[in-house]
Protein backbone atom coordinates (compact mmCIF):
# COMPACT_ATOMS: atom_id res chain seq x y z
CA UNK A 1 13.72 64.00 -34.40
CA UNK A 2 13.48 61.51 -36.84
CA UNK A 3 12.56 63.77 -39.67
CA UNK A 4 15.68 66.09 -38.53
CA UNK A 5 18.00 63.96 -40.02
CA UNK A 6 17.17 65.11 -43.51
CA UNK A 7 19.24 68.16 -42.39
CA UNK A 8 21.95 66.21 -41.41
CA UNK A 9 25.51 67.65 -43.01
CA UNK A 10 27.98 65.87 -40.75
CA UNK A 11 28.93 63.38 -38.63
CA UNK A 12 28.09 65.71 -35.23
CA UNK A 13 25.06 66.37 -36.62
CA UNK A 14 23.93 63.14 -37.03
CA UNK A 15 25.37 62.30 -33.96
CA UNK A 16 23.05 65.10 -32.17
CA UNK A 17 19.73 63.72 -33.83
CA UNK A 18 20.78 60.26 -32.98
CA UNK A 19 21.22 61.23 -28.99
CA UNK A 20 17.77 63.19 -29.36
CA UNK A 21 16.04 60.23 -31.35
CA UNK A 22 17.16 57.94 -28.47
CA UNK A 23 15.50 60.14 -26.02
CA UNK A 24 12.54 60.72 -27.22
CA UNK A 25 11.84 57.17 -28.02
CA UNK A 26 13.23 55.87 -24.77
CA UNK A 27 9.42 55.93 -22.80
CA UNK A 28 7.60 54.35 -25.73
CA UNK A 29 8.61 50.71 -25.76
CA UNK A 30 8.11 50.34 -21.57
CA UNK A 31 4.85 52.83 -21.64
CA UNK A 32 3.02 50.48 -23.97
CA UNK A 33 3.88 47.28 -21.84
CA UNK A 34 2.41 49.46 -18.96
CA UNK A 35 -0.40 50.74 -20.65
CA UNK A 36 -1.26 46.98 -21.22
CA UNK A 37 -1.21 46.09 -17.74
CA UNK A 38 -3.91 48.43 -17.20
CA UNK A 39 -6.24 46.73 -19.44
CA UNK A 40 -4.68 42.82 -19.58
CA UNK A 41 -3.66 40.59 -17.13
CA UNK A 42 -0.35 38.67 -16.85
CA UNK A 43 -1.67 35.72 -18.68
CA UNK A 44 -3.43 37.20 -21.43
CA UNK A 45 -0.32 39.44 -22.43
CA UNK A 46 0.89 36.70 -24.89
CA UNK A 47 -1.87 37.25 -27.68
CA UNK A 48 -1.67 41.25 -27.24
CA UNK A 49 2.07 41.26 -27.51
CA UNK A 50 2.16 38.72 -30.34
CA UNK A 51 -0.36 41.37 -31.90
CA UNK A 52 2.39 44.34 -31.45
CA UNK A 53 5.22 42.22 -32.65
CA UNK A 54 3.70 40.88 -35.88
CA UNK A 55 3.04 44.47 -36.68
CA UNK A 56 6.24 45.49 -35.50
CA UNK A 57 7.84 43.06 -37.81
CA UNK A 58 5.63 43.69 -40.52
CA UNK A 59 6.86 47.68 -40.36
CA UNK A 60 10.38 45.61 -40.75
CA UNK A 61 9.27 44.36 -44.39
CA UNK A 62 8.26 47.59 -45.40
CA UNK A 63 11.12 49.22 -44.04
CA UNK A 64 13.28 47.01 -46.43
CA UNK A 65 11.79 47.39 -49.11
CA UNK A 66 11.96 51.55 -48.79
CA UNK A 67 15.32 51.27 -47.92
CA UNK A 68 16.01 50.01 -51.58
CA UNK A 69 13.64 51.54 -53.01
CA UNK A 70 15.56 54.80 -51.46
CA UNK A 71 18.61 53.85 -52.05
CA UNK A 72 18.24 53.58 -55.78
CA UNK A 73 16.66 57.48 -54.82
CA UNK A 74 19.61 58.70 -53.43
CA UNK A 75 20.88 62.24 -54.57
CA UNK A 76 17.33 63.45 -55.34
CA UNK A 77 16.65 66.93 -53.66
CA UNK A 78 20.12 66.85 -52.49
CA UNK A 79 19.76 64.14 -49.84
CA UNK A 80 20.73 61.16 -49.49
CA UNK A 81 18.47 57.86 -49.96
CA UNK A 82 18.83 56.85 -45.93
CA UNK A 83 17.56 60.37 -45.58
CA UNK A 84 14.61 60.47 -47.76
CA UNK A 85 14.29 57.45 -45.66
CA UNK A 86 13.97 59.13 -42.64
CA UNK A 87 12.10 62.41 -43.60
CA UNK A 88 8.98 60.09 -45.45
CA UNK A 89 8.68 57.21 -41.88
CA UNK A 90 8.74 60.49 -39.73
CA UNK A 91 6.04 61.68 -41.82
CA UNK A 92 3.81 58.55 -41.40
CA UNK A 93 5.08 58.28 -37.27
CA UNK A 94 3.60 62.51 -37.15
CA UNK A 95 0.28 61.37 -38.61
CA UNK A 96 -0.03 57.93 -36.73
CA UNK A 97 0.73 59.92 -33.12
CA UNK A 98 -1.87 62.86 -33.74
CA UNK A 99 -4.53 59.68 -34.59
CA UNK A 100 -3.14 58.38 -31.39
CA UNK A 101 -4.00 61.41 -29.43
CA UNK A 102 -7.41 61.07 -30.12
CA UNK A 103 -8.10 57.46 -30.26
CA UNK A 104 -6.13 55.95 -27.37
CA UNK A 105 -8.22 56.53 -24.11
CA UNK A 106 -5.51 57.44 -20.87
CA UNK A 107 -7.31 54.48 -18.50
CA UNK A 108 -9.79 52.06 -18.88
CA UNK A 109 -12.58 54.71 -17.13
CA UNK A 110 -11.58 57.21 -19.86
CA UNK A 111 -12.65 54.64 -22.65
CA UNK A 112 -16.28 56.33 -24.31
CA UNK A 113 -17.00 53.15 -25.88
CA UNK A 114 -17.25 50.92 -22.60
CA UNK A 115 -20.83 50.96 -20.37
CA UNK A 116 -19.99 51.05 -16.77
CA UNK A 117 -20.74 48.02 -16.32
CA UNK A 118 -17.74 46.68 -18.71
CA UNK A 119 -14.88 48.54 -17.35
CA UNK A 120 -16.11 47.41 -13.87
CA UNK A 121 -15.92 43.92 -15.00
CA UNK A 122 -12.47 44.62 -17.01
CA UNK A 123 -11.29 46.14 -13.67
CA UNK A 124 -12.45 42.96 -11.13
CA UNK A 125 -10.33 40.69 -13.99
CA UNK A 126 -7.12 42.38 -13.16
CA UNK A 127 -4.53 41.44 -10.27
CA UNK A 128 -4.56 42.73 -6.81
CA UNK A 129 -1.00 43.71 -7.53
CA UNK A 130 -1.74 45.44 -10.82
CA UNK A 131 -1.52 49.46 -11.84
CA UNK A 132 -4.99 51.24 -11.07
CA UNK A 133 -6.32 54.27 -12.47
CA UNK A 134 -7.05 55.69 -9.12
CA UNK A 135 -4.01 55.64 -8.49
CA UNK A 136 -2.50 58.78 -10.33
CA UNK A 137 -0.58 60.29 -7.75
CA UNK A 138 3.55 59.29 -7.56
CA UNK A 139 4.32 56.90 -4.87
CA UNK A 140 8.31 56.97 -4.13
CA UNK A 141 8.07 54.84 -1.50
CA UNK A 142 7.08 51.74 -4.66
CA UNK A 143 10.25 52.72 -6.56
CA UNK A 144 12.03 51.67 -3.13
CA UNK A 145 9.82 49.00 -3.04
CA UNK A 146 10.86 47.94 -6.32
CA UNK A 147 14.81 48.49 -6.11
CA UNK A 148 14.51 46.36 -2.63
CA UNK A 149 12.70 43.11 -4.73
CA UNK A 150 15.17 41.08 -5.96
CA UNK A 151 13.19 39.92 -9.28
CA UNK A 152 14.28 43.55 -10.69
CA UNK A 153 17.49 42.93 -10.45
CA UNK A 154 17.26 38.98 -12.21
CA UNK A 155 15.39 40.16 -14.97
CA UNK A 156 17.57 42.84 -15.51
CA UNK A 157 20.57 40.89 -15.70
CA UNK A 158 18.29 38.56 -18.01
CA UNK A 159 17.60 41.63 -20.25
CA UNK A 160 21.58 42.43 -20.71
CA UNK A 161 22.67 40.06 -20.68
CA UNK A 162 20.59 38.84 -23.82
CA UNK A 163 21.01 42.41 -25.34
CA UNK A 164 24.73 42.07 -25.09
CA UNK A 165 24.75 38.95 -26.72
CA UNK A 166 21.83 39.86 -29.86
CA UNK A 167 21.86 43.49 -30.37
CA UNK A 168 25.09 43.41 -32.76
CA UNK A 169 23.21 40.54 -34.63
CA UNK A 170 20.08 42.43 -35.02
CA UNK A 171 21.23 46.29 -35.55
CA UNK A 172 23.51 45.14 -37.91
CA UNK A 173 21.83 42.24 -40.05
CA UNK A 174 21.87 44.18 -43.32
CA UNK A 175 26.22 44.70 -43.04
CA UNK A 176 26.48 41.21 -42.39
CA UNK A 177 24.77 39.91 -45.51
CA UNK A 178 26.53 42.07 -47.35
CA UNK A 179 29.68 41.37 -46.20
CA UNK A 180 29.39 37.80 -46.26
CA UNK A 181 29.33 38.29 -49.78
CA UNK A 182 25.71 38.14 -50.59
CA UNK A 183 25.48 41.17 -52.23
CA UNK A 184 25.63 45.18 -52.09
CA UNK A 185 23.68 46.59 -48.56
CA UNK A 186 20.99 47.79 -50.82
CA UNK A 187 19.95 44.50 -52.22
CA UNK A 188 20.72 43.24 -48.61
CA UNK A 189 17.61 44.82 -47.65
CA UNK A 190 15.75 42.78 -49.90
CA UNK A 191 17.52 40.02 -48.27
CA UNK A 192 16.33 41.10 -45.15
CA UNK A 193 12.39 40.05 -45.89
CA UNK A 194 12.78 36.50 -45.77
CA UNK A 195 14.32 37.02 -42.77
CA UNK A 196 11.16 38.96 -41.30
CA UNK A 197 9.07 36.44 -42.75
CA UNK A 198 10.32 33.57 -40.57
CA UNK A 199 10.27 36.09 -37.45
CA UNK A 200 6.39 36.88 -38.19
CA UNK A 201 6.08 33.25 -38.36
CA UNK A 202 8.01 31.70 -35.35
CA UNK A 203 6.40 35.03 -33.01
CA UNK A 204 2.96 33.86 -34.21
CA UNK A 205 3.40 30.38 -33.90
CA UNK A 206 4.82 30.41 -29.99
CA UNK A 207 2.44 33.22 -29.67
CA UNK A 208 -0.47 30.94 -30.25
CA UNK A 209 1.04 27.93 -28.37
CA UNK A 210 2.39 30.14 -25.11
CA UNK A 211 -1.20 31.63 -24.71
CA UNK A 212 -2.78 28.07 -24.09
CA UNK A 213 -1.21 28.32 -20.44
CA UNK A 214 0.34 24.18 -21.18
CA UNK A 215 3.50 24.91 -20.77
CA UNK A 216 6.10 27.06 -18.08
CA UNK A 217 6.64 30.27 -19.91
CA UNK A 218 10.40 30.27 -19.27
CA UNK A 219 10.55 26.90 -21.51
CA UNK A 220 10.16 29.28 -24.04
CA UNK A 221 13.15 31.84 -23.77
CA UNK A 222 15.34 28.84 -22.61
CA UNK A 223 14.35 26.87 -25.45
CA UNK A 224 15.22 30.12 -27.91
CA UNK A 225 18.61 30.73 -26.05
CA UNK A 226 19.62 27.46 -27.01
CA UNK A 227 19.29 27.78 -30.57
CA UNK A 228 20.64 31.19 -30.57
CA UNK A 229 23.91 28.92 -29.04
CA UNK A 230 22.91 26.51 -31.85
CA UNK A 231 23.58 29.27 -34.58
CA UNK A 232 26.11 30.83 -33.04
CA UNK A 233 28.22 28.16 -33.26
CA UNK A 234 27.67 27.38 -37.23
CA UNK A 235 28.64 31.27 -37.79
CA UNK A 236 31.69 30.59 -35.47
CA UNK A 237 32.62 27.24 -37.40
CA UNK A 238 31.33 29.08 -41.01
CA UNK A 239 30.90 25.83 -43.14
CA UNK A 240 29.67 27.37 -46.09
CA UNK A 241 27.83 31.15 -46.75
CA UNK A 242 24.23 28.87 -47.43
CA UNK A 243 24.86 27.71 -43.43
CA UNK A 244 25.81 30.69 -41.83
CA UNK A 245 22.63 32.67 -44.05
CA UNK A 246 20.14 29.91 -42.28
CA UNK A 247 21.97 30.37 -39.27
CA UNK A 248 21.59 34.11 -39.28
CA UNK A 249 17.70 33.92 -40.18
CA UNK A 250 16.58 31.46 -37.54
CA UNK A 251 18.91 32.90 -35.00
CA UNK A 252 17.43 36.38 -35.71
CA UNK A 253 14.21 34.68 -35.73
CA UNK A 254 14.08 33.56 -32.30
CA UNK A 255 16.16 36.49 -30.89
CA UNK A 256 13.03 38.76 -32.14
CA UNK A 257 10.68 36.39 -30.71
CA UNK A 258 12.39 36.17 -27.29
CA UNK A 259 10.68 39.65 -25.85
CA UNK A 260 6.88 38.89 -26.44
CA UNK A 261 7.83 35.74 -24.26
CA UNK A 262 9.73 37.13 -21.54
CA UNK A 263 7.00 40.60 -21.03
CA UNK A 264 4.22 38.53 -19.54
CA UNK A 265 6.52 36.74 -17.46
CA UNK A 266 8.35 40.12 -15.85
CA UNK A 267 4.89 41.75 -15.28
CA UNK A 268 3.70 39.09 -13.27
CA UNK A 269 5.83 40.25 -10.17
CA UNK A 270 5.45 44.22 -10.85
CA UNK A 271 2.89 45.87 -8.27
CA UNK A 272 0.90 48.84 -8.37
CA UNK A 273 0.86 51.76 -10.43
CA UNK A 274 4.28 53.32 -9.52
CA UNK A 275 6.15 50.69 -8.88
CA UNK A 276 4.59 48.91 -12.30
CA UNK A 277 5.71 51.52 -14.67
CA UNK A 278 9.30 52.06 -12.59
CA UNK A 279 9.98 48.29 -13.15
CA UNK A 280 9.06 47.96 -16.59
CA UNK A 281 11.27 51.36 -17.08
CA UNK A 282 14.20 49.95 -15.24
CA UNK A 283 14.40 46.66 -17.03
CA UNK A 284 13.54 47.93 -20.70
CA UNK A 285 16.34 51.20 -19.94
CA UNK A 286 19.68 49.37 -18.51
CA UNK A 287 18.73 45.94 -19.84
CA UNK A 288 19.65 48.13 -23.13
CA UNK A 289 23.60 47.54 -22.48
CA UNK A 290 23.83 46.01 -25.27
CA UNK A 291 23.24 48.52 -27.70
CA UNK A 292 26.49 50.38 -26.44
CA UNK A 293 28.09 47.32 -25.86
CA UNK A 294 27.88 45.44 -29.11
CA UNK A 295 29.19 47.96 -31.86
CA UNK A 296 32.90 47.26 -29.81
CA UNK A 297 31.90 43.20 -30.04
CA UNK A 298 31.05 43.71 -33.81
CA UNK A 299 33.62 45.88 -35.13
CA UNK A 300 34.73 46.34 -38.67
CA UNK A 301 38.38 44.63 -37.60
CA UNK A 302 36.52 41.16 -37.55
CA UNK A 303 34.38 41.56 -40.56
CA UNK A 304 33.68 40.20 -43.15
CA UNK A 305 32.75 37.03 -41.08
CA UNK A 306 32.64 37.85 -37.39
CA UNK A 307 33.87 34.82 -36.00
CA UNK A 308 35.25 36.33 -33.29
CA UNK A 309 32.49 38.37 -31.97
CA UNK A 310 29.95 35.75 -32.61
CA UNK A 311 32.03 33.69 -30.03
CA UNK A 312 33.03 36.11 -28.00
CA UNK A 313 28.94 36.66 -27.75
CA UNK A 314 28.15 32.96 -26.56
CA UNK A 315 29.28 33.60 -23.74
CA UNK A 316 26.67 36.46 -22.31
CA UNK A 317 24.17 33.73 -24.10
CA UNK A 318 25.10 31.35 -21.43
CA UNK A 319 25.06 33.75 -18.54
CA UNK A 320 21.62 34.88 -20.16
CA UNK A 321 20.76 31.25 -19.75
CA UNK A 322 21.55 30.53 -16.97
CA UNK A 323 20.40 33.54 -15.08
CA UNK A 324 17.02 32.83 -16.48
CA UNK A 325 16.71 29.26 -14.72
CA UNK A 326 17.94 31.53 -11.74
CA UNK A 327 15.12 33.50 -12.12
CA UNK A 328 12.53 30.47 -12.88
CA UNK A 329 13.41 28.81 -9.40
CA UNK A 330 12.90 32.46 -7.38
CA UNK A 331 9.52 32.80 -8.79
CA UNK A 332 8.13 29.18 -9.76
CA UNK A 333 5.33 29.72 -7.50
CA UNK A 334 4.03 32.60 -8.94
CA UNK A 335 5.26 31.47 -12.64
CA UNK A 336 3.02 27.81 -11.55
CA UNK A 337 -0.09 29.22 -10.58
CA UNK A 338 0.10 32.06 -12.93
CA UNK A 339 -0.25 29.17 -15.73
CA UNK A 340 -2.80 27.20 -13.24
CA UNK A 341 -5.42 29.72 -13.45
CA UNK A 342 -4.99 30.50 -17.04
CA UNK A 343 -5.80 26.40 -17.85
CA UNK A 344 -8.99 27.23 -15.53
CA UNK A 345 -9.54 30.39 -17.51
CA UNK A 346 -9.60 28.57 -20.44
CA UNK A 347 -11.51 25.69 -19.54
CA UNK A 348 -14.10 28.15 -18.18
CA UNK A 349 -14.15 30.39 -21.27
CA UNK A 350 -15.83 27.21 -22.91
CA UNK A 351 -18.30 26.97 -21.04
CA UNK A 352 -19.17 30.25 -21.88
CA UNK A 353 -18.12 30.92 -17.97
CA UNK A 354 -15.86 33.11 -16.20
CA UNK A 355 -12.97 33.23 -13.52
CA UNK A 356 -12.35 36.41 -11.66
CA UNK A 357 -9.91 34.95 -9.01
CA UNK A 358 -6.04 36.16 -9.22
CA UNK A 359 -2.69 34.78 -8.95
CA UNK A 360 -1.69 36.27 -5.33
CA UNK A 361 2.34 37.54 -5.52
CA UNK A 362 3.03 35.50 -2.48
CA UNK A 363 6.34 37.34 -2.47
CA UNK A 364 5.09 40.74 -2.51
CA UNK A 365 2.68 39.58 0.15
CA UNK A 366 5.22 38.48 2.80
CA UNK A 367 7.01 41.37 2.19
CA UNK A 368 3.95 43.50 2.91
CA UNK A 369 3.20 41.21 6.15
CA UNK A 370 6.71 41.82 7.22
CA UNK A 371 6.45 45.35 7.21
CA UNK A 372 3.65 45.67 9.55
CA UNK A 373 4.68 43.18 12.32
């Protein structure tokens, strides 16, 4: 899909590719948090996802500096630099999926380069409530299961209401700097890699720090929503274009940085196979809002400095806020001993030890209990 929009002539075109791109790529993002719950435990997701972000971001400095690089290219073959764009990343995506194919085993008993012996010890490390291979056939009665628990429905107010509030920031970064007045939207791009930098940064740096198990993981996205309020504010108040450019990179920062924190915390409370991969689906899909939300937030009327919608967005910042202390006090149990056992993990790991024992999902439990009384 992505490599169709080199053939792009008009605006229904590209607004046929776009709907296509969307759906095709829909799956990926929550089927690589599930595929990690089959190999990872709640409290090791941290490193792994700070792992998929840092290259995710990385892709991000790359991407700007094609994006000039094709822009300067545009009218070459008859297409436009955004679409030479297009046509050489869907190359690379075509030849990183076939490796893919090959290299990425389905499960954890699929893997050729584990003994027995491993991926039964990988397998006793994961939760009671966590996906098995085993279990391959569909369970409806775990997407009920799922829609009945009421920690779906908190985190995925958490997720749009954040997306509501970020998305505009994020999609459109490059329009902003350029009409700020920094420059042209090509040279914006190169404006862009600073601001990547600082994301790599801050994601590796709470990466390292949120894996350690010292602090409540919600601290984190808490923390981050505050200075997202923080930066909001200077680009409401817009004391000079130096402010509001530091504004935008640490509020971007921390707004990419946000999602590695918050995945290990929603996959503590998913169960089983089904109902793991229905959850993760659920949240990722409609906490999405945001992306059809913001463009009418963000719109051209309030440009060049956005005052409005960057005010008009503090608001679903708050609710985001506040729905995630919400959230903290339904599951602090299962949030507390999560962290608990990862301190004993880690204090066992250096003594060359180990600690197969689980957080139980005392909710999940009683709910089980109460089902067969």
């Amino acid at each position: 899909m992505l490599a169709c929009h080199a053939a792009v002539k008009n605006k229904d075109g590209l607004y046929v590719v776009r709907f296509f791109l969307g759906l095709a790529e829909a799956g990926m993002f929550p089927g690589i948090i599930t595929q990690m719950t089959y190999w990872y435990r709640p409290d090791e997701m941290s490193l792994r996802l700070l792992y998929f972000y840092v290259c995710g971001n990385l892709s991000g400095i790359f991407g700007g500096i094609l994006a000039f690089a094709f822009d300067h290219a545009s009218g070459a073959g008859g297409l436009s630099g955004w679409q030479w764009l297009c046509l050489v990343e869907a190359i690379a995506t075509i030849i990183m999926g076939v490796a893919i194919w090959f290299l990425l085993p389905d499960f954890l008993q699929t893997a050729s380069w584990l003994t027995d012996r491993e991926k039964a010890f990988i397998q006793a490390r994961l939760p009671a409530n966590g996906p098995r291979a085993a279990e391959q056939d569909f369970e409806f009665s775990e997407i009920v299961a799922s829609l009945k628990d009421k920690r779906l429905w908190l985190f995925t107010f958490i997720w749009a209401f954040f997306t509501v509030s970020t998305s505009g920031v994020r999609f459109y970064q490059s329009t902003f700097i350029a009409d700020l007045g920094f420059t042209t939207i090509a040279q914006a791009q190169l404006l862009n890699l600073p601001l990547t930098a600082l994301r790599l940064l801050v994601i590796g740096v709470t990466g390292v720090f949120a894996d350690n198990g010292k602090l409540p993981r919600p601290l984190y996205p808490l923390t981050f929503l505050i200075i997202i309020l923080a930066c909001y504010g200077v680009l409401v108040v817009y004391p000079s274009s130096g402010a509001v450019y530091a504004a935008t990179m640490i509020g971007n920062a921390v707004t990419s940085t946000w999602y590695p924190m918050m995945w290990p915390w929603r996959v503590q409370t998913t169960s089983k196979a089904t109902g793991s991969a229905f959850s993760i689906g659920f949240v990722n899909s409609y906490g999405q809002i945001g992306g059809a939300i913001d463009p009418q937030i963000f719109r051209s009327a309030y440009a060049p400095r956005y005052q409005v919608s960057f005010a008009s967005s503090m608001a679903p910042v708050s609710c985001c806020a506040s729905t995630t202390i919400v959230t903290w006090w339904v599951i602090c149990h299962t949030e507390s001993d999560t962290r608990k056992l990862k301190l004993a993990r880690v204090a066992a790991a250096k003594r060359d030890d180990a600690i197969l024992d689980d957080v139980v999902d005392n909710d999940l439990k009683k709910g089980r209990d109460a089902s067969t009384v």
